[in-house]
C-alpha atoms as a PDB file:
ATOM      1  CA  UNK A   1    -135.540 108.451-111.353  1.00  0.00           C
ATOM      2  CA  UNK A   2    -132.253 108.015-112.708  1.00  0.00           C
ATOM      3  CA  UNK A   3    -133.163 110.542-116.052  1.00  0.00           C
ATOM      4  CA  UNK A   4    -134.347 112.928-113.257  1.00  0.00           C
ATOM      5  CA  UNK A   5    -131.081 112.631-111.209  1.00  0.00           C
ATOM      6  CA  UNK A   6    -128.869 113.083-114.521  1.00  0.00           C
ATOM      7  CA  UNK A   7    -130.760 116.145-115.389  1.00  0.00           C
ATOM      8  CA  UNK A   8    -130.322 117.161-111.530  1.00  0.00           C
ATOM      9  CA  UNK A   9    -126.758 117.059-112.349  1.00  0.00           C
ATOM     10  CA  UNK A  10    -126.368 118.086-115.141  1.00  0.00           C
ATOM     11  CA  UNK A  11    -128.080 121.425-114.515  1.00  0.00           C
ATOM     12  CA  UNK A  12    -125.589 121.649-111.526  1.00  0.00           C
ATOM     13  CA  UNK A  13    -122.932 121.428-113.556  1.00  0.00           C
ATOM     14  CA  UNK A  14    -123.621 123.646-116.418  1.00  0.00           C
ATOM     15  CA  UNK A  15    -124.585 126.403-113.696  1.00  0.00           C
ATOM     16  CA  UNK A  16    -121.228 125.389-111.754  1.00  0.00           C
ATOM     17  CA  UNK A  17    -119.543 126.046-115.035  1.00  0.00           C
ATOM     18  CA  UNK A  18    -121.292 128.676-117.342  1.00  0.00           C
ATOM     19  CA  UNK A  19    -122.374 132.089-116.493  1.00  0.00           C
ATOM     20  CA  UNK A  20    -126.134 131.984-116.006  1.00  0.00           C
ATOM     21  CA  UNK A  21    -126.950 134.662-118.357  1.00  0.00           C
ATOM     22  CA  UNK A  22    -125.005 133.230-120.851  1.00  0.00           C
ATOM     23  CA  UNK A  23    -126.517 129.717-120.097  1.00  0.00           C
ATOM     24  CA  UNK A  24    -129.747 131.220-120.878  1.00  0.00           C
ATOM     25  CA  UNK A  25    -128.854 133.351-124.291  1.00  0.00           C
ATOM     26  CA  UNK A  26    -127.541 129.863-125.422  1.00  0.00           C
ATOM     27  CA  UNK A  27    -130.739 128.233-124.268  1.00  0.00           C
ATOM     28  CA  UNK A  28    -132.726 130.598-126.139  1.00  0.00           C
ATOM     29  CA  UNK A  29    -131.029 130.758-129.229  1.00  0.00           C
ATOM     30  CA  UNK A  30    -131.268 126.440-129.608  1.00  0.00           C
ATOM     31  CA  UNK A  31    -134.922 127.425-129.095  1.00  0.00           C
ATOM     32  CA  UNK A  32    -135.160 129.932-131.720  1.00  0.00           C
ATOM     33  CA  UNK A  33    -133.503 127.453-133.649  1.00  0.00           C
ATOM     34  CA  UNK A  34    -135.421 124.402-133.021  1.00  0.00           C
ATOM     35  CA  UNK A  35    -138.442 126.765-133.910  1.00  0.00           C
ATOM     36  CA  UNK A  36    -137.478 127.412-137.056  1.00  0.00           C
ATOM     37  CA  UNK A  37    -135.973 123.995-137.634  1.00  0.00           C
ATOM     38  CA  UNK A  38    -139.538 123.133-137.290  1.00  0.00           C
ATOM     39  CA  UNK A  39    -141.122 125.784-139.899  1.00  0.00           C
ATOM     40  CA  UNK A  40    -138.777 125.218-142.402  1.00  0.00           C
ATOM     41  CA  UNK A  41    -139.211 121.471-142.503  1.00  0.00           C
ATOM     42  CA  UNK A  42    -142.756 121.860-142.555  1.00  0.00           C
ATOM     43  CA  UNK A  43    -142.159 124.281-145.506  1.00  0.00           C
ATOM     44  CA  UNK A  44    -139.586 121.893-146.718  1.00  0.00           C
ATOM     45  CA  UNK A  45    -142.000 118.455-146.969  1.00  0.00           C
ATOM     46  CA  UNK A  46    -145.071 120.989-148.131  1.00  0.00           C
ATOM     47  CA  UNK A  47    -142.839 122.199-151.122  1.00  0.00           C
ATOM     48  CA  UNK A  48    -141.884 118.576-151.778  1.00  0.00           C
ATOM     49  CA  UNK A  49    -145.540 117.243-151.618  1.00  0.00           C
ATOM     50  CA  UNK A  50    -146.962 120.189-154.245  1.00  0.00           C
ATOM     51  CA  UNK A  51    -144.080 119.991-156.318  1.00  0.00           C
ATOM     52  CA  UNK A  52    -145.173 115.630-156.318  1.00  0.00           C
ATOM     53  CA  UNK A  53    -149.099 116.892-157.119  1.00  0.00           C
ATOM     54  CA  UNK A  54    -147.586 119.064-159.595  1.00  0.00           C
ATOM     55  CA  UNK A  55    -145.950 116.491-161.868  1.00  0.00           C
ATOM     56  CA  UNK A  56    -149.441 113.865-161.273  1.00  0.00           C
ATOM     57  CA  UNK A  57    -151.624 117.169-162.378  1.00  0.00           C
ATOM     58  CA  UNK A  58    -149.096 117.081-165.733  1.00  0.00           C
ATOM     59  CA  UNK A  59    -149.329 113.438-166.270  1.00  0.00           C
ATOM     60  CA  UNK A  60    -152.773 113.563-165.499  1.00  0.00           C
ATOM     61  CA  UNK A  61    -153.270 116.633-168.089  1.00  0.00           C
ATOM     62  CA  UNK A  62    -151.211 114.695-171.206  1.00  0.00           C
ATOM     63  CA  UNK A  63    -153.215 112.023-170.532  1.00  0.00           C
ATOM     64  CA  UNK A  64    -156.223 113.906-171.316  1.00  0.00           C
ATOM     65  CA  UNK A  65    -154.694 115.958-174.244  1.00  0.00           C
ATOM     66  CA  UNK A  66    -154.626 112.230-175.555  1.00  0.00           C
ATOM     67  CA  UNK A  67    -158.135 111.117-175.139  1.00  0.00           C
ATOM     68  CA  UNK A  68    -159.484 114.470-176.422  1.00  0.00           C
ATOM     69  CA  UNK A  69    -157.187 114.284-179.282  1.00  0.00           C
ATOM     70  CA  UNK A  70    -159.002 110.559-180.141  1.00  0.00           C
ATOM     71  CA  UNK A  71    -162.208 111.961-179.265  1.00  0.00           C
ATOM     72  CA  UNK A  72    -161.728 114.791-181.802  1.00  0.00           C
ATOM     73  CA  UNK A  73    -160.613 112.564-184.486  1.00  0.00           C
ATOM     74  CA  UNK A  74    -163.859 110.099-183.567  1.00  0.00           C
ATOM     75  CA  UNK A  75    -166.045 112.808-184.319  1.00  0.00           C
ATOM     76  CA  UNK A  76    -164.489 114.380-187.045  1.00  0.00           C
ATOM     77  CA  UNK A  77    -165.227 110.458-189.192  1.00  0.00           C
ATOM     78  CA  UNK A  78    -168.747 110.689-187.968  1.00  0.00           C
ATOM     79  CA  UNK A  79    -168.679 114.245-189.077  1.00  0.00           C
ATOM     80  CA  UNK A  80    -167.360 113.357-192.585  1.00  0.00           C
ATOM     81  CA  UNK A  81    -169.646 109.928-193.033  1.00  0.00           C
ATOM     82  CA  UNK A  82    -173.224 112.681-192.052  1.00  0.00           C
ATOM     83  CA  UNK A  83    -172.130 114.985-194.474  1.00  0.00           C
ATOM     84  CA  UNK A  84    -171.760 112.228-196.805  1.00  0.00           C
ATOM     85  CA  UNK A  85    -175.390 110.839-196.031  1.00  0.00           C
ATOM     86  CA  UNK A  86    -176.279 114.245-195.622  1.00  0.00           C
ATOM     87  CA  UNK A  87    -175.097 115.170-199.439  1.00  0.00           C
ATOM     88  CA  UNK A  88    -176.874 111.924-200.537  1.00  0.00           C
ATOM     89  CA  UNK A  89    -180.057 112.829-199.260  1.00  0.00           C
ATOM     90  CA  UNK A  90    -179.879 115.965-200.718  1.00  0.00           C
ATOM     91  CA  UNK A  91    -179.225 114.619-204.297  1.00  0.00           C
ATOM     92  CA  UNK A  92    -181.643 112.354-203.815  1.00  0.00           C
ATOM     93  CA  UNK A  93    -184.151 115.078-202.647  1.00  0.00           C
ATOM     94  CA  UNK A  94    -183.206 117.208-205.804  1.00  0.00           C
ATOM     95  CA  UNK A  95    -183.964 114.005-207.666  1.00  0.00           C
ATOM     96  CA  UNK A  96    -187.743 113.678-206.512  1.00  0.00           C
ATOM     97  CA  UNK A  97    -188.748 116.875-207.035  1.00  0.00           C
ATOM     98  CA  UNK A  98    -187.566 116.647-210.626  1.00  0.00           C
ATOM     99  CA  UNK A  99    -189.787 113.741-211.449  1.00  0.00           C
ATOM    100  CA  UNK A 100    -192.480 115.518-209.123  1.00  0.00           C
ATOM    101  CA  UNK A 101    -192.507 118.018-211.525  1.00  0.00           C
ATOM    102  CA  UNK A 102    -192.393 115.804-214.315  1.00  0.00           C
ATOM    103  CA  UNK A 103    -194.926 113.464-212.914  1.00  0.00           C
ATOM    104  CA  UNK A 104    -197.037 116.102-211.676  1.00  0.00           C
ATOM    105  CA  UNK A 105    -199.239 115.826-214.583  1.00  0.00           C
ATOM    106  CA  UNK A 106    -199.374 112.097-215.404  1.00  0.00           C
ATOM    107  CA  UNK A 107    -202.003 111.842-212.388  1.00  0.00           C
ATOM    108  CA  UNK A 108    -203.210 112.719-209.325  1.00  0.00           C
ATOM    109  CA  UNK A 109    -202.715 109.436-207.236  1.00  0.00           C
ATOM    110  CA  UNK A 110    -199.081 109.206-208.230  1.00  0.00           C
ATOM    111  CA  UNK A 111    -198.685 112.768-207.466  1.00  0.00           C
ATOM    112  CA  UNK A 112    -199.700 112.433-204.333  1.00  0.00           C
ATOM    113  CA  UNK A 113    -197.723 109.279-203.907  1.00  0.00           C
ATOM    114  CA  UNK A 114    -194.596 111.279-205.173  1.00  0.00           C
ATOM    115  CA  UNK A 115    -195.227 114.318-202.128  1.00  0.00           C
ATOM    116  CA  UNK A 116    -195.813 112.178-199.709  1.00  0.00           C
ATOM    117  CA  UNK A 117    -192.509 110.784-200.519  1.00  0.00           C
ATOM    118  CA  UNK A 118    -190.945 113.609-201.004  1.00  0.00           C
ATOM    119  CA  UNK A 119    -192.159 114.953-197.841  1.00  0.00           C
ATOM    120  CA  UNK A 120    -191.103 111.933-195.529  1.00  0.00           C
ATOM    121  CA  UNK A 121    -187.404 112.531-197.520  1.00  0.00           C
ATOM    122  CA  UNK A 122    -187.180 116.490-196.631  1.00  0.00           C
ATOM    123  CA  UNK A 123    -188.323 115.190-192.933  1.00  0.00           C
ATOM    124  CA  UNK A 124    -185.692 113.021-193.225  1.00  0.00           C
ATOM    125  CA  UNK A 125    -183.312 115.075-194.767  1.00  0.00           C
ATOM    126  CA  UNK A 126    -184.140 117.632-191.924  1.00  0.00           C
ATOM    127  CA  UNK A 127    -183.511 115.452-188.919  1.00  0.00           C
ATOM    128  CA  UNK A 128    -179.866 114.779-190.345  1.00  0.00           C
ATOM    129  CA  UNK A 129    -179.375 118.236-191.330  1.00  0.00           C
ATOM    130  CA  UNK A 130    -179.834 118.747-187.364  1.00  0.00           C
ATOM    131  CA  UNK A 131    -177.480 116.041-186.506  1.00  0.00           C
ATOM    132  CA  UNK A 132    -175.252 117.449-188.416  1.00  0.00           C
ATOM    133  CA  UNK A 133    -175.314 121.128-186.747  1.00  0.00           C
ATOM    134  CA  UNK A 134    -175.126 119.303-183.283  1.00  0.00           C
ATOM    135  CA  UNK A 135    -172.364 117.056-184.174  1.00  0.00           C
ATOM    136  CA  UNK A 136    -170.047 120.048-185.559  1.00  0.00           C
ATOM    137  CA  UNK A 137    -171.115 122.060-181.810  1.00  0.00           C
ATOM    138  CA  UNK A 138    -170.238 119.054-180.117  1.00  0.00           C
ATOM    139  CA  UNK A 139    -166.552 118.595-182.573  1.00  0.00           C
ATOM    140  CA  UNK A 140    -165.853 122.443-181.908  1.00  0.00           C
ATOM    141  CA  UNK A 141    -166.766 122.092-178.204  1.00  0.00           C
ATOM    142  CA  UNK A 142    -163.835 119.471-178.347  1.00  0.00           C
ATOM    143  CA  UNK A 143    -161.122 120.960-180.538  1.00  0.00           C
ATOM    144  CA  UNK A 144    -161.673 124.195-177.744  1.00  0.00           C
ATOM    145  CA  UNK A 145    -161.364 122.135-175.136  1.00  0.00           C
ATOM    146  CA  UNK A 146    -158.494 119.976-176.620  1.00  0.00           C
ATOM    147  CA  UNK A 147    -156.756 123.586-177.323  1.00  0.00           C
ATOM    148  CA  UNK A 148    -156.935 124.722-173.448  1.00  0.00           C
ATOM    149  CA  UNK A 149    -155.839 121.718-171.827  1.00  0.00           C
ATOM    150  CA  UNK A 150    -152.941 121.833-174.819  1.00  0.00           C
ATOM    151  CA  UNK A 151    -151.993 125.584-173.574  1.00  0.00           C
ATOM    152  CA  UNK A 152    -152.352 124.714-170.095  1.00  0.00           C
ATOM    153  CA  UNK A 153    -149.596 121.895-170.016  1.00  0.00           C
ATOM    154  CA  UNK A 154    -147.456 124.001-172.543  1.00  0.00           C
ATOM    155  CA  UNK A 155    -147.552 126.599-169.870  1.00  0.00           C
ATOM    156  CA  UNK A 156    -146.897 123.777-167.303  1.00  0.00           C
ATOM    157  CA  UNK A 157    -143.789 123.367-169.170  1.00  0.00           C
ATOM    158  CA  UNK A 158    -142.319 126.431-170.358  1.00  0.00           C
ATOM    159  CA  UNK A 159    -142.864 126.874-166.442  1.00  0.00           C
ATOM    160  CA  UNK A 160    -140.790 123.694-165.349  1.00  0.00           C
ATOM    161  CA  UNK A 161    -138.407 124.068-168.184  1.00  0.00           C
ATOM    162  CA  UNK A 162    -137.484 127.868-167.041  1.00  0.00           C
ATOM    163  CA  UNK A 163    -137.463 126.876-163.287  1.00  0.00           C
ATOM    164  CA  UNK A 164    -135.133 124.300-164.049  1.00  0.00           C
ATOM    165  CA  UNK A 165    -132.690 126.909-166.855  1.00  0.00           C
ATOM    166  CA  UNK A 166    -132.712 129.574-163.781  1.00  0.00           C
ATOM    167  CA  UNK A 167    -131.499 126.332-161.020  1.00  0.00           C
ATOM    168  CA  UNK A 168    -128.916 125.405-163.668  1.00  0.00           C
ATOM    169  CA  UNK A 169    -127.749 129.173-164.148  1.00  0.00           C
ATOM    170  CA  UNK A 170    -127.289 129.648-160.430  1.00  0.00           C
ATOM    171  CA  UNK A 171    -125.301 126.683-159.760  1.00  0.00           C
ATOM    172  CA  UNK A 172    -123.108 127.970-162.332  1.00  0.00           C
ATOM    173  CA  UNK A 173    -122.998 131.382-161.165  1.00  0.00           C
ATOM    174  CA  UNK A 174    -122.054 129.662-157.476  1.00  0.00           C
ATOM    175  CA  UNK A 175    -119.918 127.000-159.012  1.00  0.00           C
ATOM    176  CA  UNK A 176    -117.524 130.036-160.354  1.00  0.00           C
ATOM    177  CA  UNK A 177    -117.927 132.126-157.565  1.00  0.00           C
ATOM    178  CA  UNK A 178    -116.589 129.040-155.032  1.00  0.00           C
ATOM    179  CA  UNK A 179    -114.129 127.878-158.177  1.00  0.00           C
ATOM    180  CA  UNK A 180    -111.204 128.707-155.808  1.00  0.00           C
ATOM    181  CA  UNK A 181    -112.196 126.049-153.306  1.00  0.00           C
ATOM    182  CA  UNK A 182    -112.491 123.012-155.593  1.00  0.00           C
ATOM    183  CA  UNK A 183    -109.741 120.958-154.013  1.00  0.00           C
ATOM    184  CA  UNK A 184    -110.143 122.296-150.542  1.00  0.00           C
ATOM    185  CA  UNK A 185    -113.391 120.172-149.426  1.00  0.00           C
ATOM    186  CA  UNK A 186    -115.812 121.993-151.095  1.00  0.00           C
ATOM    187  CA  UNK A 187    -118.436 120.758-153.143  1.00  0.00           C
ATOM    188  CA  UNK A 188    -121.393 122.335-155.559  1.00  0.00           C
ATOM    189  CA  UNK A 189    -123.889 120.088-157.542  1.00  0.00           C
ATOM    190  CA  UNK A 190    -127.619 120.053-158.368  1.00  0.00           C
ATOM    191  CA  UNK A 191    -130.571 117.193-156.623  1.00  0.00           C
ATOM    192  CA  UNK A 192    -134.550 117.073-157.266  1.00  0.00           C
ATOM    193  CA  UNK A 193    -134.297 121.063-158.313  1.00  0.00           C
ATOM    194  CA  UNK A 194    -132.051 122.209-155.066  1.00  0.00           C
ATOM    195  CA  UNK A 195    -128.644 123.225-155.427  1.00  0.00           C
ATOM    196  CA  UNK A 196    -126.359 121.675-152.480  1.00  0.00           C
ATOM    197  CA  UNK A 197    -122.829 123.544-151.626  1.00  0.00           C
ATOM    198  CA  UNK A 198    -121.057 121.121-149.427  1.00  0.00           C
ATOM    199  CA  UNK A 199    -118.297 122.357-147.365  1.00  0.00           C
ATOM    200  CA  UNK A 200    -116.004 120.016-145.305  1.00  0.00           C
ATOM    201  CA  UNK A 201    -115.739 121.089-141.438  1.00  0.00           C
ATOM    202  CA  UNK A 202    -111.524 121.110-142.115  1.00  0.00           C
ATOM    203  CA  UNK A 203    -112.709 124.458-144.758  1.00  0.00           C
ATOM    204  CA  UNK A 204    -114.061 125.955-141.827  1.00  0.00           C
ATOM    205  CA  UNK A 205    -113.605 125.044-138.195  1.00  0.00           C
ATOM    206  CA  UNK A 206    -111.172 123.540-135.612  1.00  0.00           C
ATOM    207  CA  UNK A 207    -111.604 120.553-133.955  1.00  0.00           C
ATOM    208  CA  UNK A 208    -115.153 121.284-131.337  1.00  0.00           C
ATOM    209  CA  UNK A 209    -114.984 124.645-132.327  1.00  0.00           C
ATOM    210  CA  UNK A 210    -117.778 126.709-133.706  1.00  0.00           C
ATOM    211  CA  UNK A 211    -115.190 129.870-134.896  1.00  0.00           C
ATOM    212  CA  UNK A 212    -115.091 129.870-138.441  1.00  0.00           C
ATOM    213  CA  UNK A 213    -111.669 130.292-139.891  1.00  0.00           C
ATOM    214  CA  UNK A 214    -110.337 132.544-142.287  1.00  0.00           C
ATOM    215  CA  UNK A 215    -110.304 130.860-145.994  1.00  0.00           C
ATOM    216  CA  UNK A 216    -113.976 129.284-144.878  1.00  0.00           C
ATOM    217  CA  UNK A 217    -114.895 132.987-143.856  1.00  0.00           C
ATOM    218  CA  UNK A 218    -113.785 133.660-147.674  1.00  0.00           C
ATOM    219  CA  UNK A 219    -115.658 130.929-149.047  1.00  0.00           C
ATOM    220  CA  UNK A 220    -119.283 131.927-147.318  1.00  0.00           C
ATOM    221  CA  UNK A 221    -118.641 135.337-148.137  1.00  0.00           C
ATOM    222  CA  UNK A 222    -118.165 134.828-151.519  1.00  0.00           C
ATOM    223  CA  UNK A 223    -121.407 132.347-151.860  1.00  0.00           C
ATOM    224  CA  UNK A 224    -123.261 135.075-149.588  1.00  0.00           C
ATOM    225  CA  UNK A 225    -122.447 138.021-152.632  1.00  0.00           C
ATOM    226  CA  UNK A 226    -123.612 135.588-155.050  1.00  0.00           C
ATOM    227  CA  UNK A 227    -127.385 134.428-153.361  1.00  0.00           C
ATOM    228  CA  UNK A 228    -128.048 138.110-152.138  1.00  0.00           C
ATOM    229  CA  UNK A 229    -129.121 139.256-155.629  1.00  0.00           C
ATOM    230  CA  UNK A 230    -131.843 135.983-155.866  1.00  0.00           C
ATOM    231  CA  UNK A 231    -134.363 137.474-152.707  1.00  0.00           C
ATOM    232  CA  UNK A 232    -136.953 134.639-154.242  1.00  0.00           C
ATOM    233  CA  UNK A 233    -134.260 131.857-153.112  1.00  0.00           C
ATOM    234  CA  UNK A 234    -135.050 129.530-149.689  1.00  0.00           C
ATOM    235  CA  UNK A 235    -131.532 129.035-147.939  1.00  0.00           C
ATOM    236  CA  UNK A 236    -131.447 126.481-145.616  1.00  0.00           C
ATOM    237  CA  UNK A 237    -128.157 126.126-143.308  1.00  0.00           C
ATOM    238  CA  UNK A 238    -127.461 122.079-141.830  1.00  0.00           C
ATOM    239  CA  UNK A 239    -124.760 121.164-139.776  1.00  0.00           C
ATOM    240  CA  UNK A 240    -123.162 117.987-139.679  1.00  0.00           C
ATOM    241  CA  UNK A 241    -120.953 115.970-136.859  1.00  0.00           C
ATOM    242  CA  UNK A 242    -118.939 112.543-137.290  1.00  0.00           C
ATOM    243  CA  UNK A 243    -120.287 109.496-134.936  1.00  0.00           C
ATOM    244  CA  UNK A 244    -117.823 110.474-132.003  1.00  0.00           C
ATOM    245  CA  UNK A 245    -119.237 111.653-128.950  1.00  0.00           C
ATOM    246  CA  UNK A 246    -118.916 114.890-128.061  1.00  0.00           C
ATOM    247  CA  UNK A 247    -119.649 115.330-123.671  1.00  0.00           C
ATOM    248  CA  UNK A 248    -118.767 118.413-122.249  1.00  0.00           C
ATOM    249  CA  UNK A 249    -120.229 120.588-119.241  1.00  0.00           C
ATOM    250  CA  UNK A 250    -119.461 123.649-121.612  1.00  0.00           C
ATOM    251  CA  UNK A 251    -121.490 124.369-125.149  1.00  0.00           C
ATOM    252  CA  UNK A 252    -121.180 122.551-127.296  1.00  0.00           C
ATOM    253  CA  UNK A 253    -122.299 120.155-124.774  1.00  0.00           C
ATOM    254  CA  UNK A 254    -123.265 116.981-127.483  1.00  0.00           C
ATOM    255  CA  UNK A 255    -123.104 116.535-131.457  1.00  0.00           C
ATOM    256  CA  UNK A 256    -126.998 118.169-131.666  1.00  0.00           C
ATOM    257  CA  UNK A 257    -125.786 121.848-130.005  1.00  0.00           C
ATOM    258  CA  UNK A 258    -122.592 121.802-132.172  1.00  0.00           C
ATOM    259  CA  UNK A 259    -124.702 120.981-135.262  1.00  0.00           C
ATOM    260  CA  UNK A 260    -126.312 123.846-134.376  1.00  0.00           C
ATOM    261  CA  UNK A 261    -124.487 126.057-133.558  1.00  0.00           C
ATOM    262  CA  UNK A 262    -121.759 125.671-136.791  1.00  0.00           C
ATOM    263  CA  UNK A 263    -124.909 126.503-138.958  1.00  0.00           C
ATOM    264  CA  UNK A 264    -125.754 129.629-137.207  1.00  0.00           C
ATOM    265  CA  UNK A 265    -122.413 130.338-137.047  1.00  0.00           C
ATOM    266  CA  UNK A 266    -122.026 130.299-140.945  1.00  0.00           C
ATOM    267  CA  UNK A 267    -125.308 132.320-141.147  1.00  0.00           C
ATOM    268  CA  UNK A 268    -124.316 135.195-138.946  1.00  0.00           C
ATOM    269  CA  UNK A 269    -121.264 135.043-141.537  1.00  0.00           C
ATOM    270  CA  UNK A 270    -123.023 135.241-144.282  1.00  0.00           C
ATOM    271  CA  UNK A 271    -125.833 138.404-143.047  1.00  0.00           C
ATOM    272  CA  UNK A 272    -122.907 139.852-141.800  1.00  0.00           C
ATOM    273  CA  UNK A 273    -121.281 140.590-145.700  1.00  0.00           C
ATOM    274  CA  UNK A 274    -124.244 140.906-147.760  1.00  0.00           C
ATOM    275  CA  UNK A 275    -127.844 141.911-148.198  1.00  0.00           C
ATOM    276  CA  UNK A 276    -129.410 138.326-148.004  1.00  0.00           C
ATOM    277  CA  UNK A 277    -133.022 138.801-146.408  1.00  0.00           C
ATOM    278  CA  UNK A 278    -132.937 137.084-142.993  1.00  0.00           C
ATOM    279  CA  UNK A 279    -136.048 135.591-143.757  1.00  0.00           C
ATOM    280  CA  UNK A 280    -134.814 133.495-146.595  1.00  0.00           C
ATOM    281  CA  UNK A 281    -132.202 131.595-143.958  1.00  0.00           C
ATOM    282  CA  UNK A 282    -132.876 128.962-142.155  1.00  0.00           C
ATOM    283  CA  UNK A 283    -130.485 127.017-139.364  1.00  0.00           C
ATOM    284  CA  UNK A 284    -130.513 123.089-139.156  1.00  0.00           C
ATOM    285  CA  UNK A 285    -128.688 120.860-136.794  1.00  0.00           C
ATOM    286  CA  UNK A 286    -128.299 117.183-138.269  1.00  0.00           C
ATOM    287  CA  UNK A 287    -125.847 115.760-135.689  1.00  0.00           C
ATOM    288  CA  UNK A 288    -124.535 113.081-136.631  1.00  0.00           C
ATOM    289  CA  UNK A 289    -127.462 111.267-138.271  1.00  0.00           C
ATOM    290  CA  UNK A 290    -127.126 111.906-142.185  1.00  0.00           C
ATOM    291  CA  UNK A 291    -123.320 110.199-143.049  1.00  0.00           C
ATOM    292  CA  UNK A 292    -122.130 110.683-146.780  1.00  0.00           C
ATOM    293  CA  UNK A 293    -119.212 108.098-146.477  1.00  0.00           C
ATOM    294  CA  UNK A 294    -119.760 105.910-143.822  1.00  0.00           C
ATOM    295  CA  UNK A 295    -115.424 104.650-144.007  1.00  0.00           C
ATOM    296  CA  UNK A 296    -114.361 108.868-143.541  1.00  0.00           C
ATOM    297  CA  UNK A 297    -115.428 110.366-140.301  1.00  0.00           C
ATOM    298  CA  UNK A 298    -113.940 113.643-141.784  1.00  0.00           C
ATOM    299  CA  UNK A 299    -116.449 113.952-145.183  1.00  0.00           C
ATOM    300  CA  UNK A 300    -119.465 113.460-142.360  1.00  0.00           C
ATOM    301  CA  UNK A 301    -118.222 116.362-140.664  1.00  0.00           C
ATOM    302  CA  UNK A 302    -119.827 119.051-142.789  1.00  0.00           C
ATOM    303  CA  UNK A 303    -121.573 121.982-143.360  1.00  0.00           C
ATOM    304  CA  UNK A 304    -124.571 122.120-146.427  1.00  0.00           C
ATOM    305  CA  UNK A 305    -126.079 125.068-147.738  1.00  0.00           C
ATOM    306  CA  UNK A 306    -129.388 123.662-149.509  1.00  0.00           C
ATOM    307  CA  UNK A 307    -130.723 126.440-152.313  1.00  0.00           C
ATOM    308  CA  UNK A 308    -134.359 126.091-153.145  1.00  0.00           C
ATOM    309  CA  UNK A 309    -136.048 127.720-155.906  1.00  0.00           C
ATOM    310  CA  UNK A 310    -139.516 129.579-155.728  1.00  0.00           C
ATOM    311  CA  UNK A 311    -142.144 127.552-156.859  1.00  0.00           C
ATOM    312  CA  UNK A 312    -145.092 130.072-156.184  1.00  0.00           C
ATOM    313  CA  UNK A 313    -145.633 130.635-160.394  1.00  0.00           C
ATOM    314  CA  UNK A 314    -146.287 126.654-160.254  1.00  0.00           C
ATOM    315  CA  UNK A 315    -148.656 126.725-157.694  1.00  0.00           C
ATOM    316  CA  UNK A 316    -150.409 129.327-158.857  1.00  0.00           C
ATOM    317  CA  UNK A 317    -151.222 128.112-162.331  1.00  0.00           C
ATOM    318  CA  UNK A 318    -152.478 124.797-160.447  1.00  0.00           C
ATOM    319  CA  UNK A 319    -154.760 126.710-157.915  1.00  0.00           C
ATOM    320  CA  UNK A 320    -156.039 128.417-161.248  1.00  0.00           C
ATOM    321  CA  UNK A 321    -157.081 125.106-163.082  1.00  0.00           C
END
């Protein structure tokens, strides 16, 4: 009763105080935003989870590059110690029919003695030669089999290792882009792939205020000209707050709405001076809930612009195995 008598009041307020239209345009834009809040997440945790099965399929691939290479080299000593028997057999086989011929003479029952021999030996000699073919199918079978897997996590790597060169080259490219703002609470560096530009709410707003000022306008601007040539990039926008309360009958009306509404804020910013696709941006609203320094209020108030790479190369070489 009492939840339904604060919202009672606080809709009577807000109407007391706000234009309804503009009530509602607000209304619908923390919609629009919790929508794609939502989406991006999802995206977000989906991205994280194949990028997880990605590195298990590579561990699990090395690990069989290393039993097929000890397969390979078990067959290949069988292969050698046949060929051996194999060559024995065959000596011994060009043995016989020497004295066969030799002997053939000397008597009929010892001939006889000597083919019957000689045919068990060429029987013999036959069933190994047949080993023999199917053990060196079976070893080639292997070493093209040991070859793929070998080209598949090569490719797995060459992929990683030039996903990883093009992350590095971009935070460099943003790094001197933003060089100007090193000492004025802004921040670049690189976690689990993503490049994070930190910027301090001081850089960019007033106390409450979701206006962005002048050298913070310079410092988006400047990022935005940068990430507008990389259309393959995932851009996702979070506002922070400090732990103090913010209670107002106006918007921002709490920490959540100004979280908001400071990250779409910096986006309309940003689409305003370049060509960024719209679809690559994404506005977040942390509150107050993800502190960096837990003894400075003023480091928690902050904006971060989280750059994720395309992955789709990745995924497609797994869907292909």
């Amino acid at each position: 009763m009492k939840l339904v008598v604060g919202a009672l009041t606080t809709i009577f307020l807000i109407t007391a105080c706000v234009p309804a239209k503009k009530y509602n345009e607000l209304v619908e834009r923390e919609k629009l935003c919790s929508d794609e809040l939502t989406k991006y997440k999802t995206s977000a945790l989906n991205f994280e989870g194949q990028v997880a099965e990605l590195k298990s399929h590579e561990s699990m691939l090395l690990k069989q590059v290393t039993e097929l290479k000890s397969d390979t080299s078990s067959l290949g000593n069988q292969y050698r110690v046949l060929k051996a028997k194999y060559d024995k057999m065959a000596a011994i086989n060009e043995s016989l029919e020497t004295n066969y011929d030799r002997l053939r003479l000397s008597g009929a029952q010892e001939a006889a003695t000597l083919h019957a021999e000689l045919k068990a030996k060429q029987i013999e000699l036959q069933k190994r030669e047949n080993e023999l073919t199917l053990l060196a199918k079976e070893l080639k079978e292997k070493q093209d089999l040991l070859a793929a897997r070998e080209q598949r996590v090569n490719e797995l790597e060459q992929i990683i290792k030039d996903q990883e060169n093009a992350t590095k080259a971009l935070k460099e490219k943003v790094m001197l882009a933003l060089k100007g703002f090193e000492n004025k609470g802004l921040t670049v560096e690189e976690r689990n792939g993503k490049i994070y530009v930190s910027l301090e709410a001081k850089l960019l707003f007033g106390s409450g205020s979701t206006a962005i000022e002048t050298e913070g306008k310079k410092a988006l601007i400047d990022l935005a000209r940068v990430l507008e040539t990389e259309p393959e990039l995932e851009i996702i926008v979070e506002g922070h707050t400090d732990t103090d309360k913010l209670a107002s009958a106006n918007h921002p009306k709490n920490n959540w709405e100004l979280s908001v509404l400071r990250s779409t804020s910096v986006i309309e910013i940003m689409l305003a001076n370049s060509k960024i696709n719209p679809t690559q941006l994404m506005a977040a609203g942390r509150s107050s809930f993800l502190p960096v320094d837990s003894s400075d209020k003023a480091k928690n108030r902050r904006i971060e612009i989280i750059i994720s790479p395309n992955l789709n190369s990745l995924f497609e070489l797994i869907s292909n195995d």
